[in-house]
PDB file of N, CA and C in Angstrom:
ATOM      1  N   UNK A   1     100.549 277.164 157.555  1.00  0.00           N
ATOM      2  CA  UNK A   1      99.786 276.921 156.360  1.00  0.00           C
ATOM      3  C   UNK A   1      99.182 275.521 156.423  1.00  0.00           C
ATOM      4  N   UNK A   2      98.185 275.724 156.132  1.00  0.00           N
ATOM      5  CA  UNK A   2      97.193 274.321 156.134  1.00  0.00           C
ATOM      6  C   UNK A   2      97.310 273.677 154.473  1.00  0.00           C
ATOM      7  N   UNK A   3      97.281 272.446 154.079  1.00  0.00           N
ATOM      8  CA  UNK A   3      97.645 271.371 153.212  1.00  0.00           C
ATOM      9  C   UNK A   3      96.471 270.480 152.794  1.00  0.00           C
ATOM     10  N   UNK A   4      95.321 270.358 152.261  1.00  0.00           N
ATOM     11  CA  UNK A   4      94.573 269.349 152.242  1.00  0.00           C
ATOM     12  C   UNK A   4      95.443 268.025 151.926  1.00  0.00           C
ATOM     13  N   UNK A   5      94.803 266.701 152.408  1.00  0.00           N
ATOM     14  CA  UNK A   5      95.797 265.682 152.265  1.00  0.00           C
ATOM     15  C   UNK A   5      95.070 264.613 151.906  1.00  0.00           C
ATOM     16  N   UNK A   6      95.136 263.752 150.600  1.00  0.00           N
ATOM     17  CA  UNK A   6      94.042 262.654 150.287  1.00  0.00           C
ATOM     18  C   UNK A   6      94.999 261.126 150.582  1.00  0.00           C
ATOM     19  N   UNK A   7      94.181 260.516 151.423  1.00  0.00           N
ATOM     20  CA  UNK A   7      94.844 258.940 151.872  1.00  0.00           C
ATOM     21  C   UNK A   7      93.889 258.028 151.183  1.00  0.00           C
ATOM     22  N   UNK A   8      94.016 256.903 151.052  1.00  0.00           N
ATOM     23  CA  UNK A   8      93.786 255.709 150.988  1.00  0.00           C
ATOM     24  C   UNK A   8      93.803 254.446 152.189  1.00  0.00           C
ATOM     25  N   UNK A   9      92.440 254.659 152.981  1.00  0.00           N
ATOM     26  CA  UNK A   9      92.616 253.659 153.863  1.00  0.00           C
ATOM     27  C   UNK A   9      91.645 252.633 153.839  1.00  0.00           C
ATOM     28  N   UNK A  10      92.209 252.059 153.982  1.00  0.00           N
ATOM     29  CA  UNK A  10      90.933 250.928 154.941  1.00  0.00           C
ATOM     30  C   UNK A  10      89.305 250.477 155.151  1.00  0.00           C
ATOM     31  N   UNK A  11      88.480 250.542 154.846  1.00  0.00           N
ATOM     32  CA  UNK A  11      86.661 250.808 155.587  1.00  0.00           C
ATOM     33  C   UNK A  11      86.934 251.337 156.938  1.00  0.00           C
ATOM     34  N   UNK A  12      87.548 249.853 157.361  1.00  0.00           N
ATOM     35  CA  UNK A  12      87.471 249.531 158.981  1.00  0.00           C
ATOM     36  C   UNK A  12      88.310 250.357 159.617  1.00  0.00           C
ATOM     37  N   UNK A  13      89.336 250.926 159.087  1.00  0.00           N
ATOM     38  CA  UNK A  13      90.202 251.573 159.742  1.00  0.00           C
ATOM     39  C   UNK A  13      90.109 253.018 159.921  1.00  0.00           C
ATOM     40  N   UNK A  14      89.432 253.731 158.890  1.00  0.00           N
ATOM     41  CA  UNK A  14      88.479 254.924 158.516  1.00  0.00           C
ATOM     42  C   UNK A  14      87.731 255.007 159.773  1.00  0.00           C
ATOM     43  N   UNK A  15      86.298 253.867 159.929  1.00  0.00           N
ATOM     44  CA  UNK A  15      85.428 254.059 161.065  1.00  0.00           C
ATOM     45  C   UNK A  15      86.322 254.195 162.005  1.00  0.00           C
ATOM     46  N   UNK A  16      87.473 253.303 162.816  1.00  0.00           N
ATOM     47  CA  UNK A  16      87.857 253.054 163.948  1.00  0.00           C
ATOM     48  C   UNK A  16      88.416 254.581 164.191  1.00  0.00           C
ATOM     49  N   UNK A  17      89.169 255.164 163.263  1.00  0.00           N
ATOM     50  CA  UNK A  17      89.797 256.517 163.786  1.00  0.00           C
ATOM     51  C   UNK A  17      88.556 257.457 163.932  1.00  0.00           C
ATOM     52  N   UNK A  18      87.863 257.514 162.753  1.00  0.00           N
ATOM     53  CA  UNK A  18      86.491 258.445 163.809  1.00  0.00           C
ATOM     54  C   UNK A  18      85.955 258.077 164.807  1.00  0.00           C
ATOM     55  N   UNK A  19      85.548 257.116 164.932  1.00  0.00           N
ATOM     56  CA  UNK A  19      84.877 256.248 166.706  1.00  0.00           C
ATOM     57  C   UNK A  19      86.268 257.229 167.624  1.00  0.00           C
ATOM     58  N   UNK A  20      87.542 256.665 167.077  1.00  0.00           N
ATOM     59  CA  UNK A  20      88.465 257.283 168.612  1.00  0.00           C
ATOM     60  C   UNK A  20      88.048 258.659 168.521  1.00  0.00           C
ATOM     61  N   UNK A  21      88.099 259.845 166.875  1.00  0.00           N
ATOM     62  CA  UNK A  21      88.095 260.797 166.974  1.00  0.00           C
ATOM     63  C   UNK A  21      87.067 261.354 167.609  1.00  0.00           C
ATOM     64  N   UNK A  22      85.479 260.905 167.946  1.00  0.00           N
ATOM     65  CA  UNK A  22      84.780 261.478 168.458  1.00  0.00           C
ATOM     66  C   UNK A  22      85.182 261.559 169.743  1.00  0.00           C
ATOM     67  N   UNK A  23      85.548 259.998 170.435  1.00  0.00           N
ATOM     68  CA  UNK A  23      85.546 259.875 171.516  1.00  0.00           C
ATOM     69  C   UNK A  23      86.539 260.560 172.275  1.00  0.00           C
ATOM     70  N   UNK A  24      87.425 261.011 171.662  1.00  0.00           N
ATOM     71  CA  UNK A  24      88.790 262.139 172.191  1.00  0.00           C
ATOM     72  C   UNK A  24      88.430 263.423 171.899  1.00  0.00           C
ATOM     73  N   UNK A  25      87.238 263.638 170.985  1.00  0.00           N
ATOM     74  CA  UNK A  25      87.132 264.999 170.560  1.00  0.00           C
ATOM     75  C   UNK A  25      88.587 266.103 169.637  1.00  0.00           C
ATOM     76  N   UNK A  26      88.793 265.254 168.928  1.00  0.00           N
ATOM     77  CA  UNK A  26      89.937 265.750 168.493  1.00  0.00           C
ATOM     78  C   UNK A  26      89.406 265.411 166.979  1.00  0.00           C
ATOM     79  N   UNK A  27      89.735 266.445 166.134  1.00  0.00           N
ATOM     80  CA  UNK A  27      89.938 265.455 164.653  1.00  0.00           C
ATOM     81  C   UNK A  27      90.180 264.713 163.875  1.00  0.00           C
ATOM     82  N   UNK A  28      90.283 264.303 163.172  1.00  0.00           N
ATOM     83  CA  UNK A  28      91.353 262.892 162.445  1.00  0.00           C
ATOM     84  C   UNK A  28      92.644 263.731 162.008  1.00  0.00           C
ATOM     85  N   UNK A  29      92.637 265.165 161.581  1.00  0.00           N
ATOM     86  CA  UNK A  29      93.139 266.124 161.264  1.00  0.00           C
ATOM     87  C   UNK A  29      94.587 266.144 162.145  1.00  0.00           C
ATOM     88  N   UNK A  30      93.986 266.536 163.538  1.00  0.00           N
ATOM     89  CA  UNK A  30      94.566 266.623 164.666  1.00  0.00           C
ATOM     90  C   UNK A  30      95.230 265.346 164.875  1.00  0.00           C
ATOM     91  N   UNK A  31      94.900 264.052 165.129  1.00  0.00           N
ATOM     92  CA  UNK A  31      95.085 263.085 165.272  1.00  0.00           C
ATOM     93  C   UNK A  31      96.327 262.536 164.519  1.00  0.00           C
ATOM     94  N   UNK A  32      96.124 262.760 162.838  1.00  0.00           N
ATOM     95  CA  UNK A  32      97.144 262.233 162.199  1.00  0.00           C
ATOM     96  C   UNK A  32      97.980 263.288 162.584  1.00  0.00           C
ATOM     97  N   UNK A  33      98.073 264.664 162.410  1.00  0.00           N
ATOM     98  CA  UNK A  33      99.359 265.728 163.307  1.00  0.00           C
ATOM     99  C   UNK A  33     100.173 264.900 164.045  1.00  0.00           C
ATOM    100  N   UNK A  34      99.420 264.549 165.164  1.00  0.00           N
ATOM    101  CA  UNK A  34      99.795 264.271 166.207  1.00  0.00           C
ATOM    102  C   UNK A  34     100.581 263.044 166.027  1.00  0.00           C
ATOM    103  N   UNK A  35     100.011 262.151 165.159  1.00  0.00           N
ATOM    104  CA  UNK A  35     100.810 260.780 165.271  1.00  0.00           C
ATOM    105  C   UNK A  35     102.220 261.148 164.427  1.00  0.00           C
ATOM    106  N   UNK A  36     101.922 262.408 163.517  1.00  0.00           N
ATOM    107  CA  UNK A  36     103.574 262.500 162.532  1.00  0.00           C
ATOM    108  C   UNK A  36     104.535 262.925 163.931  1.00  0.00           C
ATOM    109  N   UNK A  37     104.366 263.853 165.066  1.00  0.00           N
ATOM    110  CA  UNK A  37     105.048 264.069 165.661  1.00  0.00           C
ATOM    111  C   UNK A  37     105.381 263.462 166.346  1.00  0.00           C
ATOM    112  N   UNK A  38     104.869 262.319 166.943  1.00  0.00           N
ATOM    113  CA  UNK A  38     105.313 260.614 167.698  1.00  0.00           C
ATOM    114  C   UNK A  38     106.328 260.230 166.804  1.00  0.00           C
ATOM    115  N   UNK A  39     105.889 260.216 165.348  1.00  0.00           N
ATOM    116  CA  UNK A  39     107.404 259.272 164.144  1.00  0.00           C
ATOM    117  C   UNK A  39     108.321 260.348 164.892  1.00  0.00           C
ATOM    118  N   UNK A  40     108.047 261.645 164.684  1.00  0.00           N
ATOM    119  CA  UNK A  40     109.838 262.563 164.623  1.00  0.00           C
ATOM    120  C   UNK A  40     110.694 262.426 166.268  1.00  0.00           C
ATOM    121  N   UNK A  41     109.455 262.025 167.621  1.00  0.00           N
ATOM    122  CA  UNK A  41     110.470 261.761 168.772  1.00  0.00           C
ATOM    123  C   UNK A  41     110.962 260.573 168.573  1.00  0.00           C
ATOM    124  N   UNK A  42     110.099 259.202 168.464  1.00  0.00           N
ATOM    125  CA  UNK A  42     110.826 258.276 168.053  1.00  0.00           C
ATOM    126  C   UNK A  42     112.271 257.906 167.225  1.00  0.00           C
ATOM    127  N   UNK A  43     112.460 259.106 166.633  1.00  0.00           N
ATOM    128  CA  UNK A  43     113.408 259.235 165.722  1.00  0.00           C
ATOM    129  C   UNK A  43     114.681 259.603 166.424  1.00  0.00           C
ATOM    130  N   UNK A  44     114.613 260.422 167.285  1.00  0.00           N
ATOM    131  CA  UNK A  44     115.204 261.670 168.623  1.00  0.00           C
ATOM    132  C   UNK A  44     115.584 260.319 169.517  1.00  0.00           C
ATOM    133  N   UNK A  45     114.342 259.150 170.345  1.00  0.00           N
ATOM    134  CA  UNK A  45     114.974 258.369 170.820  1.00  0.00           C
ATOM    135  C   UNK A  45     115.719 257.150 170.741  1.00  0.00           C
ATOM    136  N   UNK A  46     115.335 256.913 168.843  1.00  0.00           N
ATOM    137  CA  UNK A  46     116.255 255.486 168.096  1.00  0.00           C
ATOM    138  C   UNK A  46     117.431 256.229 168.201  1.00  0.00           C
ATOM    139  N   UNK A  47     118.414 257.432 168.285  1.00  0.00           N
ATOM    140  CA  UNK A  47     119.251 258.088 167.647  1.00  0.00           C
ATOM    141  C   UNK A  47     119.939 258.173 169.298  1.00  0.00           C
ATOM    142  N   UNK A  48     119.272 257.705 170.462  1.00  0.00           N
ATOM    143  CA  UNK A  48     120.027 258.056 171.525  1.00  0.00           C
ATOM    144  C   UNK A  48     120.918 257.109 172.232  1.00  0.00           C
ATOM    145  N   UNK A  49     122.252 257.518 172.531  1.00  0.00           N
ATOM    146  CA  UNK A  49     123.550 256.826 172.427  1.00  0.00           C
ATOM    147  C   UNK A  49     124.127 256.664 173.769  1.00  0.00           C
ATOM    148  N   UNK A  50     123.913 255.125 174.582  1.00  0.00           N
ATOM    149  CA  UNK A  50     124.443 255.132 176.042  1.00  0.00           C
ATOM    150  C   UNK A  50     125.582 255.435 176.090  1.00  0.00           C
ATOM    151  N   UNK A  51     126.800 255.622 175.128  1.00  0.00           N
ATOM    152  CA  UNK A  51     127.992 256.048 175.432  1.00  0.00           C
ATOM    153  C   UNK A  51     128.310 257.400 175.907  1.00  0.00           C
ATOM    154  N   UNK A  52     127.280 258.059 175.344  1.00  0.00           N
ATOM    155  CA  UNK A  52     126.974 259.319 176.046  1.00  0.00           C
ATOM    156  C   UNK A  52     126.901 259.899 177.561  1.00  0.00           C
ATOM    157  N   UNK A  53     126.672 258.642 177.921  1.00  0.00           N
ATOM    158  CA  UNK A  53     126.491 258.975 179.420  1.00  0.00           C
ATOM    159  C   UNK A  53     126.796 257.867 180.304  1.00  0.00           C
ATOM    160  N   UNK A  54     127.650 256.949 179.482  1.00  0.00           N
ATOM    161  CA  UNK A  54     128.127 256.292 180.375  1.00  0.00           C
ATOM    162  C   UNK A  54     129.248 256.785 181.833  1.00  0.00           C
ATOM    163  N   UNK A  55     130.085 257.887 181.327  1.00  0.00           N
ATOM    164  CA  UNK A  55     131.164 258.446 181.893  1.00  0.00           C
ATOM    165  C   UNK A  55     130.698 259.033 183.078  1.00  0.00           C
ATOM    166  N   UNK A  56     129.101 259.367 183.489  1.00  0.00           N
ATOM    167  CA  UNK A  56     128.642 259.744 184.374  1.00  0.00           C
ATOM    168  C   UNK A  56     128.424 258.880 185.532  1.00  0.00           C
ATOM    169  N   UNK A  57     128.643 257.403 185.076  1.00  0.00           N
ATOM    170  CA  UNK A  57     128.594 256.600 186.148  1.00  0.00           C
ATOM    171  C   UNK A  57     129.985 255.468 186.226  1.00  0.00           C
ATOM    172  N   UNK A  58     130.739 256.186 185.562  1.00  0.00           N
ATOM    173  CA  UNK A  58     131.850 255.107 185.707  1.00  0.00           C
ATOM    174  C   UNK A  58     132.146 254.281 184.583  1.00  0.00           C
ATOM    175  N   UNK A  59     133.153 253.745 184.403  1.00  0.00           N
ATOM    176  CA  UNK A  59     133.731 253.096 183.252  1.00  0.00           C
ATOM    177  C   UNK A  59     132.745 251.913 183.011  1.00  0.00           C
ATOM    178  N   UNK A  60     132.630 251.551 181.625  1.00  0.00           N
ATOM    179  CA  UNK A  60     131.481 250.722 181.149  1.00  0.00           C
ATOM    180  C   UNK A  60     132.511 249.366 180.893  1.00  0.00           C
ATOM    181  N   UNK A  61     131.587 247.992 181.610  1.00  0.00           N
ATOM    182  CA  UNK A  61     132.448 246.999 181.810  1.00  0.00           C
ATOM    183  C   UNK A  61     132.767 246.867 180.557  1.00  0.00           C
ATOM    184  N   UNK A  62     134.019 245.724 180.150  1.00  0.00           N
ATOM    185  CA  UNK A  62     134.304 245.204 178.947  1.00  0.00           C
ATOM    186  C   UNK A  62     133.241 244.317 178.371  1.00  0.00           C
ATOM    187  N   UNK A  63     132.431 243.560 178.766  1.00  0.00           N
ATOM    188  CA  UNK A  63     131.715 242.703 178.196  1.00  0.00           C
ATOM    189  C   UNK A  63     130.310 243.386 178.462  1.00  0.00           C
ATOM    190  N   UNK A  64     130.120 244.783 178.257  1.00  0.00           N
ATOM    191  CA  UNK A  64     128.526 245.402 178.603  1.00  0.00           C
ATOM    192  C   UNK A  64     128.165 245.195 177.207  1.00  0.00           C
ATOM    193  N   UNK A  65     126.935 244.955 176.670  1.00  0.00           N
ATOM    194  CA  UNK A  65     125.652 244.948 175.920  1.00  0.00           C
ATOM    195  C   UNK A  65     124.861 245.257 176.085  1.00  0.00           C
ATOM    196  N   UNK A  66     124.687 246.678 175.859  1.00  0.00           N
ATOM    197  CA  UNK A  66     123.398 246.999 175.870  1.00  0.00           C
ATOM    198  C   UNK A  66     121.688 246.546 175.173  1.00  0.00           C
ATOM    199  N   UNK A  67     122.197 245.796 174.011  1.00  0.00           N
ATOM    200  CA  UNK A  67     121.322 245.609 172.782  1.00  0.00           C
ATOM    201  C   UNK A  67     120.871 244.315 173.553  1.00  0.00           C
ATOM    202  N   UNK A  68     121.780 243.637 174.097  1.00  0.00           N
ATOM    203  CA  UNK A  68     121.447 242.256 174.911  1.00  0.00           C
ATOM    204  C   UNK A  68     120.586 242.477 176.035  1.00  0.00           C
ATOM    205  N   UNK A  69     121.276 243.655 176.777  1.00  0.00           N
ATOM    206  CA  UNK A  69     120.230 243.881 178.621  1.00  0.00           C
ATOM    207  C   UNK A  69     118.568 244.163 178.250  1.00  0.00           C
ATOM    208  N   UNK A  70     119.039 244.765 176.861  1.00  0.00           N
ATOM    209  CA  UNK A  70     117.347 245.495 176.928  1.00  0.00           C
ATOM    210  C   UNK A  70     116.422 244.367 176.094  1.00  0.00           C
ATOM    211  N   UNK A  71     116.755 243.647 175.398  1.00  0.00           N
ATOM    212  CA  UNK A  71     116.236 242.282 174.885  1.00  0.00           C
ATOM    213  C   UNK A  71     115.779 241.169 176.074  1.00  0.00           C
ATOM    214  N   UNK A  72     116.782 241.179 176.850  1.00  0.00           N
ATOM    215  CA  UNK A  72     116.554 239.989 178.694  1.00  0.00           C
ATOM    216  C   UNK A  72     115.388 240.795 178.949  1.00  0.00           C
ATOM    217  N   UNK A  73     115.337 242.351 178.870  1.00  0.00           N
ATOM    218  CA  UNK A  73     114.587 243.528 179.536  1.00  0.00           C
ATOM    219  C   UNK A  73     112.901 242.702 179.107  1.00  0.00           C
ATOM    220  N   UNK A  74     113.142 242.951 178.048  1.00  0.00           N
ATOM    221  CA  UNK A  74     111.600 242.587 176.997  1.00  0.00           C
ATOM    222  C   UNK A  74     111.525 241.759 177.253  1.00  0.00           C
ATOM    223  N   UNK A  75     111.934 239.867 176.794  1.00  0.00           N
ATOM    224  CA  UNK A  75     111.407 238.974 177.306  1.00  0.00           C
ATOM    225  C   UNK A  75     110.973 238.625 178.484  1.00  0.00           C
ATOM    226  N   UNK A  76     111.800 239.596 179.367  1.00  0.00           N
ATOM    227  CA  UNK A  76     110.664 239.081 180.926  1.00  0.00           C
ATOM    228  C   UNK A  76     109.596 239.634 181.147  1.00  0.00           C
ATOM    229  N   UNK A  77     109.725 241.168 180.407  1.00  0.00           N
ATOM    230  CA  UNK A  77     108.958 241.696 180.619  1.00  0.00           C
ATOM    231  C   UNK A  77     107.112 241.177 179.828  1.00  0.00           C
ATOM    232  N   UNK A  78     107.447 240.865 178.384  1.00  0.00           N
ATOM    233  CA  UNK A  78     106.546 240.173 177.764  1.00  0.00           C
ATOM    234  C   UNK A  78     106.244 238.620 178.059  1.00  0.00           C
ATOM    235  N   UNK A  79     107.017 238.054 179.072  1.00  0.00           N
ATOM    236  CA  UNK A  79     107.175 236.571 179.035  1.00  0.00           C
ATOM    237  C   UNK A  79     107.225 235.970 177.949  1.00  0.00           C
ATOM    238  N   UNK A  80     108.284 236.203 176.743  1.00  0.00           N
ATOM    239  CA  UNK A  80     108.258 235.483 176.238  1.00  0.00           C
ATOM    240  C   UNK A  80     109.725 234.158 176.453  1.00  0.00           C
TER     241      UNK A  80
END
């Protein structure tokens, strides 16, 4: 079932998604779809748990951080 849906955006932000929408050939329709289903994996991968699979490689040291490795991860990666 299809939903008409009234937003409130932007000027600039209005044009910019039609400019992409032409240029992808997709709708804004399609487009916003598409971006709700990006929120719901994102959701699937905030929710995913290394303890889960740690046991597959062996006991997880006492002093592991994950929240820490992947932060070192980003700043080098961004240089900041």
């Amino acid at each position: 079932m299809q939903t008409k849906l009234t937003l409130s955006v932007n000027d600039e932000k209005v044009k910019k998604v039609k400019r992409f929408s032409e240029k992808t050939g997709r709708s804004v329709s399609k487009l916003f779809e598409d971006f709700v289903d990006t929120l719901e994996e994102n959701k699937k991968k905030k929710n995913f748990d290394i303890n889960k699979i740690v046991g597959a490689f062996g006991k997880e040291p006492k002093n592991f951080d994950a929240d820490k490795i992947k932060w070192e991860y980003l700043k080098k990666k961004h240089g900041l």
